[in-house]
N, C-alpha and C. Protein backbone atom coordinates (compact mmCIF):
# COMPACT_ATOMS: atom_id res chain seq x y z
N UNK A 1 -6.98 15.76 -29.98
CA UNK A 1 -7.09 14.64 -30.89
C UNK A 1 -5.71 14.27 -31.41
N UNK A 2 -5.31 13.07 -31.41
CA UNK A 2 -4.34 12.60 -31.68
C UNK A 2 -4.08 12.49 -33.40
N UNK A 3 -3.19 12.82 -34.01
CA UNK A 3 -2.66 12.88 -36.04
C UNK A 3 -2.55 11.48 -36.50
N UNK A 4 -2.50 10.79 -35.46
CA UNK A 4 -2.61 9.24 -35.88
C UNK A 4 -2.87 8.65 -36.13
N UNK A 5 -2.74 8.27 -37.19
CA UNK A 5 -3.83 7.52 -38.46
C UNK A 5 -4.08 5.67 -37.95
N UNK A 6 -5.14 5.71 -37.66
CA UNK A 6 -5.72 4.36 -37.12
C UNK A 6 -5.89 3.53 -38.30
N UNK A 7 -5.15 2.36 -37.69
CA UNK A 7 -5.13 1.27 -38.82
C UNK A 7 -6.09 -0.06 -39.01
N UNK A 8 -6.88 0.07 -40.00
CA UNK A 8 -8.27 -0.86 -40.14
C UNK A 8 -7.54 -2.92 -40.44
N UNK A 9 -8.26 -2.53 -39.59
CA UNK A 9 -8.00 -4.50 -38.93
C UNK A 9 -8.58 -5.08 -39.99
N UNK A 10 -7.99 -6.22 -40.48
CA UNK A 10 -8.66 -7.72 -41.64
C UNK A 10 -9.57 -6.74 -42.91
N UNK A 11 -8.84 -5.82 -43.37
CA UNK A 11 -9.67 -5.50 -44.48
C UNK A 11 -8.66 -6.16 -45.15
N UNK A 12 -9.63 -6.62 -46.73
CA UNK A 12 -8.78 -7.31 -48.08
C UNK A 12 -8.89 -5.99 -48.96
N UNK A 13 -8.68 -6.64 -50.27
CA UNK A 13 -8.36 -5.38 -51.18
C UNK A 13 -9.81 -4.98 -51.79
N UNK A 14 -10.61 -5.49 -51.39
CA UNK A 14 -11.93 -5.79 -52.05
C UNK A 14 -13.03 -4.42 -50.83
N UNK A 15 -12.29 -4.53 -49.38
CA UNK A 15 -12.59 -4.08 -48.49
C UNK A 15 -13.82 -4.65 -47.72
N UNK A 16 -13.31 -5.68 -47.76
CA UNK A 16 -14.27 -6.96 -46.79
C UNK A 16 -13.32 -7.41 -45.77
N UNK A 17 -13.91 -7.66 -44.69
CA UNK A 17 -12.86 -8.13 -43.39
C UNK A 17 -13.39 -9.41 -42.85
N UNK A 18 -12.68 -10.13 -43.81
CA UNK A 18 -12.79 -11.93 -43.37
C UNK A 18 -12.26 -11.88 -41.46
N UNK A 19 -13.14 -13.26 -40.92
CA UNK A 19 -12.72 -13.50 -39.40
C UNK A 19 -11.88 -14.24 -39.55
N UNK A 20 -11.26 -14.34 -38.61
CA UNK A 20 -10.27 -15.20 -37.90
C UNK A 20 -10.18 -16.46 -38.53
N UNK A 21 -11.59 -16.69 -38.07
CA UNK A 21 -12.16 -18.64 -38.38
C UNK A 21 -12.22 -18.66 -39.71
N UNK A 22 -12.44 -17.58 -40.75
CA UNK A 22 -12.50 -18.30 -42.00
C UNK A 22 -11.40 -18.27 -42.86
N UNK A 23 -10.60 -17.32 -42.89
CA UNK A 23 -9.07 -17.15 -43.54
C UNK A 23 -7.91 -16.80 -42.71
N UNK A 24 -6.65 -17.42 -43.08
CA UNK A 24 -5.64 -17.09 -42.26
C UNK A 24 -5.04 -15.71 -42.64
N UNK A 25 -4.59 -15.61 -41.65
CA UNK A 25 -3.59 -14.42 -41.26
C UNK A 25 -2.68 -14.15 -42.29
N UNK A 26 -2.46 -13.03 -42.81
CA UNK A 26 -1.16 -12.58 -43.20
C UNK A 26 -0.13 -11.77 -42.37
N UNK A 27 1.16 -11.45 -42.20
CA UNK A 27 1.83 -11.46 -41.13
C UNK A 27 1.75 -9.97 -40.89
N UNK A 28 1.36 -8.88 -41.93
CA UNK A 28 1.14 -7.65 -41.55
C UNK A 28 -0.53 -7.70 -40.57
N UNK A 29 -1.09 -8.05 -40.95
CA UNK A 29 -2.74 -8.58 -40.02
C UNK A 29 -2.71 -8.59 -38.96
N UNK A 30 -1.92 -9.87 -38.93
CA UNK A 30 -1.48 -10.31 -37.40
C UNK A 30 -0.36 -9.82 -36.63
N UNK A 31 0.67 -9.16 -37.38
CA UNK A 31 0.88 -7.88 -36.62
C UNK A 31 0.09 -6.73 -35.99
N UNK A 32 -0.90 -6.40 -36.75
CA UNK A 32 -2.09 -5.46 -36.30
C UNK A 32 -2.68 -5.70 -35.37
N UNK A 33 -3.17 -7.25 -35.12
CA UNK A 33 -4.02 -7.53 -34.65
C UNK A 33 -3.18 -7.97 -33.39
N UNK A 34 -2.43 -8.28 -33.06
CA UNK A 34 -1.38 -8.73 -32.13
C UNK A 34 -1.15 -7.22 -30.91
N UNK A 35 -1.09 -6.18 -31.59
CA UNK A 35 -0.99 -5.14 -30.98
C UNK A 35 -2.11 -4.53 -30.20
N UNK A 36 -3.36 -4.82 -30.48
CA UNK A 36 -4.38 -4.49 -30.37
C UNK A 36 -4.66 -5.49 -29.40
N UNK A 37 -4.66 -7.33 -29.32
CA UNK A 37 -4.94 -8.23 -28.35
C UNK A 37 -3.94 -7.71 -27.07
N UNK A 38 -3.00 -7.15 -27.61
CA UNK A 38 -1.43 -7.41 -26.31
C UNK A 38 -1.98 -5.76 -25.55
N UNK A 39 -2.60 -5.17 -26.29
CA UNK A 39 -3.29 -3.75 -25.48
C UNK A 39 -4.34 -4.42 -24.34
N UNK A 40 -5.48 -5.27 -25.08
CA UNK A 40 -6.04 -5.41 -24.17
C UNK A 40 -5.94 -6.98 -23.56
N UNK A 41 -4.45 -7.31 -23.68
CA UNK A 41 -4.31 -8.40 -22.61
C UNK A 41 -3.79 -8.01 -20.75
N UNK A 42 -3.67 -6.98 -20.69
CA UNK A 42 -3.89 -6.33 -19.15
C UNK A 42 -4.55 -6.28 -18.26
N UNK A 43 -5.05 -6.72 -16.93
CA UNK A 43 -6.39 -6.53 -16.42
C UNK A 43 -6.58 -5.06 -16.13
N UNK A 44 -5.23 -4.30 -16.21
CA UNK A 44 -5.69 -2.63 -15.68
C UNK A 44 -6.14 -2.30 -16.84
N UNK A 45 -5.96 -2.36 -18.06
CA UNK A 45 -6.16 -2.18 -19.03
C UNK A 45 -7.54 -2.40 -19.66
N UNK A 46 -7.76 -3.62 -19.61
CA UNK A 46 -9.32 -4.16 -19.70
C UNK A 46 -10.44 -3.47 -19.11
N UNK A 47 -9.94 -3.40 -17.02
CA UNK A 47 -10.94 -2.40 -16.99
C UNK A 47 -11.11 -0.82 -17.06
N UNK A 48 -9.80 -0.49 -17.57
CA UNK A 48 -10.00 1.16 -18.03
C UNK A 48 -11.04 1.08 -19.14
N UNK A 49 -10.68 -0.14 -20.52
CA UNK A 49 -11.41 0.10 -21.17
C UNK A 49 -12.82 -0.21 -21.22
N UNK A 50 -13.19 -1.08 -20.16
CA UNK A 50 -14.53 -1.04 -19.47
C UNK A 50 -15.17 0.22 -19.02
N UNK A 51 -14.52 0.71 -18.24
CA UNK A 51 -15.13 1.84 -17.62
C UNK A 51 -15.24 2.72 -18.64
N UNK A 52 -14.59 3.32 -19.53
CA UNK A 52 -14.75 4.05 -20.53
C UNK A 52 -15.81 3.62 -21.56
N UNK A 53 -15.79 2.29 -21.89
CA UNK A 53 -16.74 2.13 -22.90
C UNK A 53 -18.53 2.16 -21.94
N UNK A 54 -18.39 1.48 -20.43
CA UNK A 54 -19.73 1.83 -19.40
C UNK A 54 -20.09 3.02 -19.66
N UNK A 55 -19.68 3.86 -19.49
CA UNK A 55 -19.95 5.34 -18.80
C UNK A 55 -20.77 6.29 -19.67
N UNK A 56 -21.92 6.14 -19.04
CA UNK A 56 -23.61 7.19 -19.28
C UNK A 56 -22.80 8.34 -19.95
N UNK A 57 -23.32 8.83 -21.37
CA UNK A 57 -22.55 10.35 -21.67
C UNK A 57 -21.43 9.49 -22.75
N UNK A 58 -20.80 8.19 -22.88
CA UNK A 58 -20.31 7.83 -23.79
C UNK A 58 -18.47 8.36 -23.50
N UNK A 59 -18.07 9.12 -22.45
CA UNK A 59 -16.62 9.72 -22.45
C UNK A 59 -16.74 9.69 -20.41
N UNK A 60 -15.57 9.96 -19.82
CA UNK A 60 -15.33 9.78 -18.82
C UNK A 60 -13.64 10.69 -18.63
N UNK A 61 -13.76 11.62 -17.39
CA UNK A 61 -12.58 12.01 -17.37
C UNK A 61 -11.58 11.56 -16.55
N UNK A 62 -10.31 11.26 -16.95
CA UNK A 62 -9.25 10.40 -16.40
C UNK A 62 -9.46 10.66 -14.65
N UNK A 63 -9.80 11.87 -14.49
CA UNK A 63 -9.83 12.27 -13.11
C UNK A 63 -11.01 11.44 -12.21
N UNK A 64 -11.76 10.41 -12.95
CA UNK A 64 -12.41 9.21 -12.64
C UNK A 64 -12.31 8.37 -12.45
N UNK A 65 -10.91 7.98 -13.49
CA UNK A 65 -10.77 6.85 -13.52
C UNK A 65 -9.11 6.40 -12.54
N UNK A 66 -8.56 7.32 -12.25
CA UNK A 66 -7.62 7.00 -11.31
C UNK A 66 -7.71 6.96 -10.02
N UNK A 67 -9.15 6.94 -9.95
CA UNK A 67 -9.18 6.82 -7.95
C UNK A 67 -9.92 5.18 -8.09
N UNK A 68 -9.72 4.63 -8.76
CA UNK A 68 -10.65 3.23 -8.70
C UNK A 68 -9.16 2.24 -9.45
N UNK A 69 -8.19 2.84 -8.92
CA UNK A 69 -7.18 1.81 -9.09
C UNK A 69 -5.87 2.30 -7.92
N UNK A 70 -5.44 1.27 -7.28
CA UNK A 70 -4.30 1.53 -6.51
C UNK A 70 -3.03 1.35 -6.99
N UNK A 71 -3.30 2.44 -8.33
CA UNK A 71 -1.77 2.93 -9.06
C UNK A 71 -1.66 4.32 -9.61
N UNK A 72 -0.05 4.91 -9.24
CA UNK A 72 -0.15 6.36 -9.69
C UNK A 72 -0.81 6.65 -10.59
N UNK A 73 -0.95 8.09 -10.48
CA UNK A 73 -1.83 8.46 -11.96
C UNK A 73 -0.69 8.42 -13.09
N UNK A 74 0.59 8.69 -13.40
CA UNK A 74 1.70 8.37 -14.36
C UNK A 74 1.41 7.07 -14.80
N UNK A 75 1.14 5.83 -14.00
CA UNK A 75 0.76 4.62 -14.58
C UNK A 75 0.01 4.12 -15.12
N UNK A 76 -1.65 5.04 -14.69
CA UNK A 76 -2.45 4.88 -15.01
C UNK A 76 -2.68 5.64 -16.59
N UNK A 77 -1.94 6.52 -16.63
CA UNK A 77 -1.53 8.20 -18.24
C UNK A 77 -1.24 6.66 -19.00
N UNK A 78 -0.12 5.70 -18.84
CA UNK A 78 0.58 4.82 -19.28
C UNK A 78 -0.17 3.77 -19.95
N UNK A 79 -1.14 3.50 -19.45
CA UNK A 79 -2.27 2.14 -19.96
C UNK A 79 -3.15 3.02 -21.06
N UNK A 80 -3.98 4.12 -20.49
CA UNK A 80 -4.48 4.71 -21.41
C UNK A 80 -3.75 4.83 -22.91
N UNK A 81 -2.86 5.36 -22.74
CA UNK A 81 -1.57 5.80 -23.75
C UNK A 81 -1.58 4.47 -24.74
N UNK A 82 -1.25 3.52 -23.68
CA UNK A 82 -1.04 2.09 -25.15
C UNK A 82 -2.70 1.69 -25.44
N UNK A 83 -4.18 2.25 -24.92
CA UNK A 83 -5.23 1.86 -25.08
C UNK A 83 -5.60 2.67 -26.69
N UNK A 84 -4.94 4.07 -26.32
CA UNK A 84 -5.07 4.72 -27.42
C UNK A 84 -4.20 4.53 -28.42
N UNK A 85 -2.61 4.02 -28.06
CA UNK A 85 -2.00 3.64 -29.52
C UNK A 85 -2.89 2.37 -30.29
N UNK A 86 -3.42 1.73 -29.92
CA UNK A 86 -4.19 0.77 -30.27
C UNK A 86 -5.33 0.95 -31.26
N UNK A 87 -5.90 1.99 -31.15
CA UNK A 87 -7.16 2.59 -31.13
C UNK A 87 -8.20 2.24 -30.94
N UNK A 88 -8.32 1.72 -29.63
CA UNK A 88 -9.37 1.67 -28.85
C UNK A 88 -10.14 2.46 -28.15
N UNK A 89 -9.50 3.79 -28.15
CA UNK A 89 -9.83 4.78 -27.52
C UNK A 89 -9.49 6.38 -27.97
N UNK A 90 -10.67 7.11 -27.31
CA UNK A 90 -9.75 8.50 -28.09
C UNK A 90 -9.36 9.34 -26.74
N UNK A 91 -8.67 10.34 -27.13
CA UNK A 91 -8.93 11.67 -25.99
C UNK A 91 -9.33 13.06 -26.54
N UNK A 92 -9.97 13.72 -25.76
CA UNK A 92 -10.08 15.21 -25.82
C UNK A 92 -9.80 15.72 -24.59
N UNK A 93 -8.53 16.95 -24.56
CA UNK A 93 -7.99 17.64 -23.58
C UNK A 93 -8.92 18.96 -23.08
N UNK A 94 -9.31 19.22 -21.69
CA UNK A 94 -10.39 20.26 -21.39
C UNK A 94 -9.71 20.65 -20.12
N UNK A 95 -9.15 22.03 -20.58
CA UNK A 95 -8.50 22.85 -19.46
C UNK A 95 -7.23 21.71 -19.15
N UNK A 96 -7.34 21.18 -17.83
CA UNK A 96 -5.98 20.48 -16.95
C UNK A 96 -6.59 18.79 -17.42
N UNK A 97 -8.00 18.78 -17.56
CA UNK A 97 -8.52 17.40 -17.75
C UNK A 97 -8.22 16.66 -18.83
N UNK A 98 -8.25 15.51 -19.01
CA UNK A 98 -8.36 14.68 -20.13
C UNK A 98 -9.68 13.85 -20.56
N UNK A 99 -10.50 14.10 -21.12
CA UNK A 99 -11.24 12.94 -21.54
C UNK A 99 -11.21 11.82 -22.49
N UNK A 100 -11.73 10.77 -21.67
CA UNK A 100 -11.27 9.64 -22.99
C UNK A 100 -12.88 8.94 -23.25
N UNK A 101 -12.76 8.49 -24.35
CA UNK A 101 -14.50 7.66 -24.77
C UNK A 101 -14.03 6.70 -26.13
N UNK A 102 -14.43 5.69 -25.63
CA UNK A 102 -14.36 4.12 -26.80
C UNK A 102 -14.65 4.71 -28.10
N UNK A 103 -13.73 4.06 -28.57
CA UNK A 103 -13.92 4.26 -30.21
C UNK A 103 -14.52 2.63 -31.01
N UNK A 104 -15.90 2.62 -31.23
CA UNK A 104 -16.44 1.56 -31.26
C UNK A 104 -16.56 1.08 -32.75
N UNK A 105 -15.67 1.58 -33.74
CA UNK A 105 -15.01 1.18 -34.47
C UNK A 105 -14.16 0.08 -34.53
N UNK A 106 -13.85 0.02 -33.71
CA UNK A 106 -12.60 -0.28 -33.58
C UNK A 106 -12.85 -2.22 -32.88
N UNK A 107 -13.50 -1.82 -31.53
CA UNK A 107 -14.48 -2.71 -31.29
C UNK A 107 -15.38 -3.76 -31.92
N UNK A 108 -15.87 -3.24 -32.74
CA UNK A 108 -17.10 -3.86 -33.93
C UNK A 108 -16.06 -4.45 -35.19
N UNK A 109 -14.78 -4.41 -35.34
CA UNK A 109 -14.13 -4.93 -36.43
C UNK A 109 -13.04 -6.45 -35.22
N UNK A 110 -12.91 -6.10 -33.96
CA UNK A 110 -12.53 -6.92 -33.18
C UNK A 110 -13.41 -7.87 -33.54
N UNK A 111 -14.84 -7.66 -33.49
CA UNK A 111 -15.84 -8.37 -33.29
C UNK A 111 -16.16 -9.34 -34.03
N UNK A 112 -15.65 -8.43 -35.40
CA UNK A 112 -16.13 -8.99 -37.04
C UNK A 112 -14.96 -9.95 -37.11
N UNK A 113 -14.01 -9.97 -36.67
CA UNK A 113 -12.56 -10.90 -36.79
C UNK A 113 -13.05 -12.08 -36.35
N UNK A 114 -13.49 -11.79 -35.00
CA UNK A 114 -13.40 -13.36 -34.00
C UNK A 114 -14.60 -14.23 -34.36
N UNK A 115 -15.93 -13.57 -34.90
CA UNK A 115 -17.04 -13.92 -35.35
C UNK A 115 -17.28 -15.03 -36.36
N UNK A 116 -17.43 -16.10 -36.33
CA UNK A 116 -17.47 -17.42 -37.33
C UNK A 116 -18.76 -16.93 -37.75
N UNK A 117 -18.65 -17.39 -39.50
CA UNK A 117 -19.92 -16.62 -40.33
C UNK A 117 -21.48 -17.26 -39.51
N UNK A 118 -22.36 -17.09 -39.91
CA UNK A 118 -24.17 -17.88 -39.83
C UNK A 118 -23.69 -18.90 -40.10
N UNK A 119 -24.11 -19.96 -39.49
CA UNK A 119 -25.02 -21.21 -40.31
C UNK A 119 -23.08 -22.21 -40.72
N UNK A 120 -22.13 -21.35 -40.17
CA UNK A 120 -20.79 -21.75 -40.98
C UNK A 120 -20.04 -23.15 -40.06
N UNK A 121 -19.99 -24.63 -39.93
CA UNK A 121 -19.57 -24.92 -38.87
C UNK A 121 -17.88 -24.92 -39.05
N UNK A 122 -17.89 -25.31 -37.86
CA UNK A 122 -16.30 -25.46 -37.80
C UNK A 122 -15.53 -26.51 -38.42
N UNK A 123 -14.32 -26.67 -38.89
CA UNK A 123 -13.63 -27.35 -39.48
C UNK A 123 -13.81 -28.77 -38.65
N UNK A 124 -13.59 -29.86 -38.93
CA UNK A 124 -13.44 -31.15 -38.18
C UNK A 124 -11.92 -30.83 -38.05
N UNK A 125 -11.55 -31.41 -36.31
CA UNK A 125 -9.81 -31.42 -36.16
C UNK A 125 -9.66 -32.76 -37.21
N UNK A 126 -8.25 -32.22 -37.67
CA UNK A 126 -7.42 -33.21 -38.36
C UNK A 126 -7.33 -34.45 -37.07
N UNK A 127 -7.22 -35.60 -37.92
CA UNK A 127 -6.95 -36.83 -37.25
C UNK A 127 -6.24 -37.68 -37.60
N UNK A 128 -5.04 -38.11 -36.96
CA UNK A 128 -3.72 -38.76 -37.21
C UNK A 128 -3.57 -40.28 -37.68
C-alpha cells in the first residue's frame, strides 16, 4: 500500500463537491482535477484502467495485464504508476506479483464533478 495521501476532488469547506457545470474552478481544483483527466487521457491507460475496474474478484494481477498490450512490461509498471499517482487505483504486492483493483472512490467523485444537478438546465450561450 502506497503512504500517499489521496487528494479529494471539488470538496468546499462545507464538504459538498459542486460539478463542473454548476461552479467554477478554483486553480488548486483544477490543478487536481487536471492531473487526474491527463492520467486518464491515454488510450494504454484507459484500458489498463478498464481492465482493472472489469475484472470478476474486483483486483487483477499485472501479470494479466501485460500480455494484452504490445509494450514492455517497464512501460506498462509506467502507466500503472501515473494510474496510481492519480488515485485511481491501488496496489497490493504478493510474493514477485503485483495486484492492482479500482479505487471507486475516486471514480464516483469524477462522476459527481461532470454530473449537471436533476431537473438543472443548462445555461443559454451568451449571444453577441
Amino acid at each position: 500500500m502506497s503512504k500517499q495521501e489521496l487528494v479529494v476532488l471539488g470538496r468546499d469547506a462545507d464538504g459538498c463537491c459542486p460539478a463542473l457545470l454548476t461552479a467554477p474552478l478554483d486553480e488548486d481544483r483544477a490543478t487536481d482535477l487536471a492531473r487526474v483527466f491527463k492520467a486518464l487521457g491515454d488510450p494504454v491507460r484507459l484500458r489498463l484502467l478498464s481492465m482493472i475496474a472489469s475484472r470478476a474478484g474486483g483486483e487483477i494481477c499485472v501479470c494479466d495485464l501485460t500480455p494484452a498490450f504490445d509494450l514492455s512490461q517497464p512501460t506498462i509498471s509506467h502507466h500503472l504508476k501515473l494510474l496510481k499517482q492519480a488515485g485511481l487505483i491501488a496496489s497490493e504486492r504478493r510474493g514477485t506479483w503485483v495486484y492492482y483493483r479500482l479505487l471507486p472512490a475516486m471514480t464516483d467523485r469524477l462522476a459527481a464533478i461532470l454530473t449537471r444537478p436533476d431537473g438543472e438546465p443548462l445555461p443559454e450561450p451568451a449571444r453577441p
